[in-house]
N, C-alpha and C. Protein backbone atom coordinates (compact mmCIF):
# COMPACT_ATOMS: atom_id res chain seq x y z
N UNK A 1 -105.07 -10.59 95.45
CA UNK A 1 -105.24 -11.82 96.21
C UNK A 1 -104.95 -13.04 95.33
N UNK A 2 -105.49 -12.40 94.34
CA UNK A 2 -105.04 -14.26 93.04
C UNK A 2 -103.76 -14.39 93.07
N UNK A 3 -102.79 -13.48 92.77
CA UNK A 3 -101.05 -13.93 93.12
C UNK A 3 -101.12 -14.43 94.07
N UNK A 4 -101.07 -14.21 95.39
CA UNK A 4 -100.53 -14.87 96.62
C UNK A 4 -101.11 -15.96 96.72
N UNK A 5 -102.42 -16.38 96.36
CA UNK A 5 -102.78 -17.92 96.35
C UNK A 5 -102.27 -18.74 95.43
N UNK A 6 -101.28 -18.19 94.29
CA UNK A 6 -100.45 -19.10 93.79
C UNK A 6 -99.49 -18.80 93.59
N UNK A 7 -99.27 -18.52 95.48
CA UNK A 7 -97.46 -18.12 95.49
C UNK A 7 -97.02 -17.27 95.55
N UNK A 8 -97.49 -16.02 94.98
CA UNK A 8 -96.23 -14.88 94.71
C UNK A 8 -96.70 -13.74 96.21
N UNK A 9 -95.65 -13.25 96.60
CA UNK A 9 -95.71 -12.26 97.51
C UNK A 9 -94.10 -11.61 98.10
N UNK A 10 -93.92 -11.11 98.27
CA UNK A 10 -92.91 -10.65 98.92
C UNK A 10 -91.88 -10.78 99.66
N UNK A 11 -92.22 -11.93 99.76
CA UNK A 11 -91.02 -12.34 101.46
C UNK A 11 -90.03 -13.52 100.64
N UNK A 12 -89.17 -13.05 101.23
CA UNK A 12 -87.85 -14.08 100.47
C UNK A 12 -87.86 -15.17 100.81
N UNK A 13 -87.73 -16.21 100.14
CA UNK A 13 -87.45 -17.55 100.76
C UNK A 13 -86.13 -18.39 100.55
N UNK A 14 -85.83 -17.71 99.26
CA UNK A 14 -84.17 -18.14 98.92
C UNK A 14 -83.30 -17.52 98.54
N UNK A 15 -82.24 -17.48 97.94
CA UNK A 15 -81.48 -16.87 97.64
C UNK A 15 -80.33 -17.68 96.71
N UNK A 16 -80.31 -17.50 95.47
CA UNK A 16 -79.22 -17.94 94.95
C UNK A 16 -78.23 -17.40 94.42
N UNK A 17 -76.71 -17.84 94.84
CA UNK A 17 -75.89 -17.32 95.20
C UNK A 17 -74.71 -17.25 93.91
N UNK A 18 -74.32 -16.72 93.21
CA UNK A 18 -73.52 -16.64 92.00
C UNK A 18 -72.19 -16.16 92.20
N UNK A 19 -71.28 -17.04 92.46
CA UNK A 19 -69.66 -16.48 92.67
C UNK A 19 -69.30 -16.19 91.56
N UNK A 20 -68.57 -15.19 90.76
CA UNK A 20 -68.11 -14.98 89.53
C UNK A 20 -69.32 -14.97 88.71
N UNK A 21 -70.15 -14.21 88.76
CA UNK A 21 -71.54 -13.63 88.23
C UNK A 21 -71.39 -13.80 86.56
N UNK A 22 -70.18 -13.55 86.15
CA UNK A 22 -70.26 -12.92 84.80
C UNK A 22 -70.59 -14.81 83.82
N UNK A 23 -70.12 -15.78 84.48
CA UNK A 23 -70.19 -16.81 84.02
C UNK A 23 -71.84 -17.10 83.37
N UNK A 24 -72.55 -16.78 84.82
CA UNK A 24 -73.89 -17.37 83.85
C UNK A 24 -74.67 -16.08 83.80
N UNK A 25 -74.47 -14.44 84.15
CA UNK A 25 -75.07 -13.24 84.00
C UNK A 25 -74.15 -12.21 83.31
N UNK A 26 -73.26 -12.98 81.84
CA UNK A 26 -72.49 -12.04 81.41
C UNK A 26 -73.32 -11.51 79.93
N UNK A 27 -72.74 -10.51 79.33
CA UNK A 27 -73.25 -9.69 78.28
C UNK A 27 -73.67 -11.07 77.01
N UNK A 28 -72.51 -11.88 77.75
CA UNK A 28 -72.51 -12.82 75.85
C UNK A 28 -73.73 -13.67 75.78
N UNK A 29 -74.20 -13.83 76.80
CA UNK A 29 -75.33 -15.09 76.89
C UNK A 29 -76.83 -14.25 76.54
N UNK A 30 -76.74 -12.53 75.87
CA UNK A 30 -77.82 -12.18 76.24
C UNK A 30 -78.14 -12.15 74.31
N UNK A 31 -77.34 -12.73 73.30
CA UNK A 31 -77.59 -12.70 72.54
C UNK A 31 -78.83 -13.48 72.04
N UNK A 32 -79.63 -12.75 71.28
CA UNK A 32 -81.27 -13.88 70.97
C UNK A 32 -80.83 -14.51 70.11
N UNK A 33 -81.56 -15.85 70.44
CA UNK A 33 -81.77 -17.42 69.54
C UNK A 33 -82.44 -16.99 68.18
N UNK A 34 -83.87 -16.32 68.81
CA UNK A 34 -84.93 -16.45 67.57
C UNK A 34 -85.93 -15.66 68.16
N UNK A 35 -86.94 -15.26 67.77
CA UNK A 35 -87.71 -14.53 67.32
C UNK A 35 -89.00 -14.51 69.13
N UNK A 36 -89.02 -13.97 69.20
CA UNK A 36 -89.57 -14.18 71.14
C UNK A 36 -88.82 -15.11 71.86
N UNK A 37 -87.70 -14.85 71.84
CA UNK A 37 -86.38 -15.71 72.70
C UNK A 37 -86.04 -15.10 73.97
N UNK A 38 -86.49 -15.76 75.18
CA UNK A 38 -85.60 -14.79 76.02
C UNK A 38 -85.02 -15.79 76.76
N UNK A 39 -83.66 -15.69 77.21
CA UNK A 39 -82.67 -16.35 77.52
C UNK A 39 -83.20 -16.53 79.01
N UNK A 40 -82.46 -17.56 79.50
CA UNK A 40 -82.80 -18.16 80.93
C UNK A 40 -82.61 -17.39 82.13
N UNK A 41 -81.50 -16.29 81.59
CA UNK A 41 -80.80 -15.69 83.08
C UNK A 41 -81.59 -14.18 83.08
N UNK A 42 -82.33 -13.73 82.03
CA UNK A 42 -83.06 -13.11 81.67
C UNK A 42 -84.40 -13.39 82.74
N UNK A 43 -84.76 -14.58 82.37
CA UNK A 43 -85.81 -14.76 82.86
C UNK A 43 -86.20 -15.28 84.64
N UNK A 44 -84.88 -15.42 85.04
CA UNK A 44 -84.13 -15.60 86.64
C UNK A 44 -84.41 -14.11 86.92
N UNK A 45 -83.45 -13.33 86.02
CA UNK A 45 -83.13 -12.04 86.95
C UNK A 45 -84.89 -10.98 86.89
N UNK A 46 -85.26 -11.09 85.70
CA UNK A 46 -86.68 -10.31 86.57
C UNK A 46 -87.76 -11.66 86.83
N UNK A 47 -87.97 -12.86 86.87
CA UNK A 47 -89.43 -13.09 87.71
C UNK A 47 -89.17 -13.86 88.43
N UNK A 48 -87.73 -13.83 89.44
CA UNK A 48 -87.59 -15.06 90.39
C UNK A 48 -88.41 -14.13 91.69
N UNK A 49 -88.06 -13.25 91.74
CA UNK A 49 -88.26 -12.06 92.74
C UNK A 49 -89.88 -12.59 92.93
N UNK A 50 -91.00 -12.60 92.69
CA UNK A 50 -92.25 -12.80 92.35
C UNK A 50 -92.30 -14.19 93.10
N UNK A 51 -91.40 -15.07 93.24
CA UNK A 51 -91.70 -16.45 93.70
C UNK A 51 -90.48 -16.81 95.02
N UNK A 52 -90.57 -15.67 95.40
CA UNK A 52 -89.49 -15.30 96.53
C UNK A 52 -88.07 -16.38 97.03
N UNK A 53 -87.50 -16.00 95.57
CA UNK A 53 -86.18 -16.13 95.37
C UNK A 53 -85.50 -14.54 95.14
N UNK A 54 -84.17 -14.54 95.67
CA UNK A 54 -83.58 -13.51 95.56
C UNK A 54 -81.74 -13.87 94.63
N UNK A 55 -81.38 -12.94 94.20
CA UNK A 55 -79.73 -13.60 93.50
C UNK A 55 -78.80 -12.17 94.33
N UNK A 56 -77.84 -13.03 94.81
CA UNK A 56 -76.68 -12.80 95.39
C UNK A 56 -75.53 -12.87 94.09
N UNK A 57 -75.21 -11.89 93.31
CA UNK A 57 -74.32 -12.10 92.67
C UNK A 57 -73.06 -11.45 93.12
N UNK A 58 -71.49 -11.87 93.07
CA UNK A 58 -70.24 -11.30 93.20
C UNK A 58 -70.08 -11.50 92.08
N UNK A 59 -69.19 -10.71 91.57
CA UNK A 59 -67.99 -9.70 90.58
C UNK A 59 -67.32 -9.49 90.93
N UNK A 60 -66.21 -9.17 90.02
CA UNK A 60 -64.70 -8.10 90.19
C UNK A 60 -65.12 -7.25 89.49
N UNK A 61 -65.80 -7.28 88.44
CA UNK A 61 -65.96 -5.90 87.23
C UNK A 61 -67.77 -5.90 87.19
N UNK A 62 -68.31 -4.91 87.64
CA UNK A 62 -69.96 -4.91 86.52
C UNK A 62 -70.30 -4.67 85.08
N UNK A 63 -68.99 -4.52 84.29
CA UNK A 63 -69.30 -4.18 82.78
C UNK A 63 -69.53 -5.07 82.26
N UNK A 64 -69.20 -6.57 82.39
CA UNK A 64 -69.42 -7.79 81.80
C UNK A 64 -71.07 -8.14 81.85
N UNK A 65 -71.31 -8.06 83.33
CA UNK A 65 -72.87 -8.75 83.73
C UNK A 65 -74.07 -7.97 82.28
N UNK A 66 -74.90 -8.73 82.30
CA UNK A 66 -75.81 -7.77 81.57
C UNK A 66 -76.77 -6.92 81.90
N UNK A 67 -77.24 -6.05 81.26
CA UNK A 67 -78.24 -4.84 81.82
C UNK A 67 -79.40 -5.27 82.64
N UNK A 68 -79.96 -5.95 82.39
CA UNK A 68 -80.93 -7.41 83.04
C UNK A 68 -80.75 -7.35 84.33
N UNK A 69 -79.34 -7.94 84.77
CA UNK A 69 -79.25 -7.96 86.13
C UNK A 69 -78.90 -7.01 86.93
N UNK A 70 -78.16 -6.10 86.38
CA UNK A 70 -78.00 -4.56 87.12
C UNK A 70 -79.31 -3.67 87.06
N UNK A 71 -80.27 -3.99 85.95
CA UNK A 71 -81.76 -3.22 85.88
C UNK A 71 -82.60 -3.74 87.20
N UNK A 72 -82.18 -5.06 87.69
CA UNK A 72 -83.48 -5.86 88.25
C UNK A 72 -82.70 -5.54 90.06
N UNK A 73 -81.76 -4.70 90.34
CA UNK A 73 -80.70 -5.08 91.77
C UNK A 73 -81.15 -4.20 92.23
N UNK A 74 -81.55 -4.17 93.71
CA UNK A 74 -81.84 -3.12 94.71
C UNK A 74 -80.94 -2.81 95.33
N UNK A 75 -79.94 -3.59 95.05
CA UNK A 75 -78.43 -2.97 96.20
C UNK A 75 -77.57 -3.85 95.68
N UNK A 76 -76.75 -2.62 95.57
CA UNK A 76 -74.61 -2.97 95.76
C UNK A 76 -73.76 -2.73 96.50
N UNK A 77 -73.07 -3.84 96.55
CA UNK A 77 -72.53 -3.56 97.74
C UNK A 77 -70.92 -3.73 97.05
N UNK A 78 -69.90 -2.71 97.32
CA UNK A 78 -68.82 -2.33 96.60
C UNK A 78 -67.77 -2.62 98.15
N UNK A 79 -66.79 -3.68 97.77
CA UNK A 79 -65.88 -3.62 98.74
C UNK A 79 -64.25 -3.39 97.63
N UNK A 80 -63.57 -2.91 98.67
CA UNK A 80 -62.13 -2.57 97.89
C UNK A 80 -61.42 -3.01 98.69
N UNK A 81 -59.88 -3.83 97.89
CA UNK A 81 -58.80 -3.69 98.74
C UNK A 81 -58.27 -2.64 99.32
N UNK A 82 -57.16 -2.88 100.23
CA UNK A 82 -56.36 -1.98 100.72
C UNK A 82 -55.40 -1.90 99.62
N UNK A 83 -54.72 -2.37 98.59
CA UNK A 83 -53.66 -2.09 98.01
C UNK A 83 -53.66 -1.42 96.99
């Protein structure tokens, strides 16, 4: 009950939306500063969920993104050309 009276519960309220994912959820940004450093997109991809935000990321490739955000995803959704 103490979470939900300050906020946190389950139900989505947003969603932010990342075209070309790898820009601000790629491998290079996951390098540490210093010593209990955790980077920003780090800290988006596991505790936005908790304050019911959700991330919509697109790609062309998932090898770039970092483990972070493929650890924290409940679903992919894979479309292909025809060619």
């Amino acid at each position: 009950m103490g979470d939900m009276s300050r906020g946190h519960d389950h139900s989505l309220r947003e969603v932010l939306v990342s075209d070309e994912a790898a820009l601000e959820f790629g491998t290079e940004f996951s390098a540490v500063a210093g010593s209990g450093y955790v980077p920003i997109h780090k800290r988006i991809c596991t505790q936005s969920r908790s304050f019911g935000v959700g991330i919509l990321a697109g790609t062309q490739m998932l090898s770039p993104l970092d483990d972070c955000l493929k650890a924290n995803a409940a679903t992919f959704v894979c479309l292909c050309c025809p060619d």
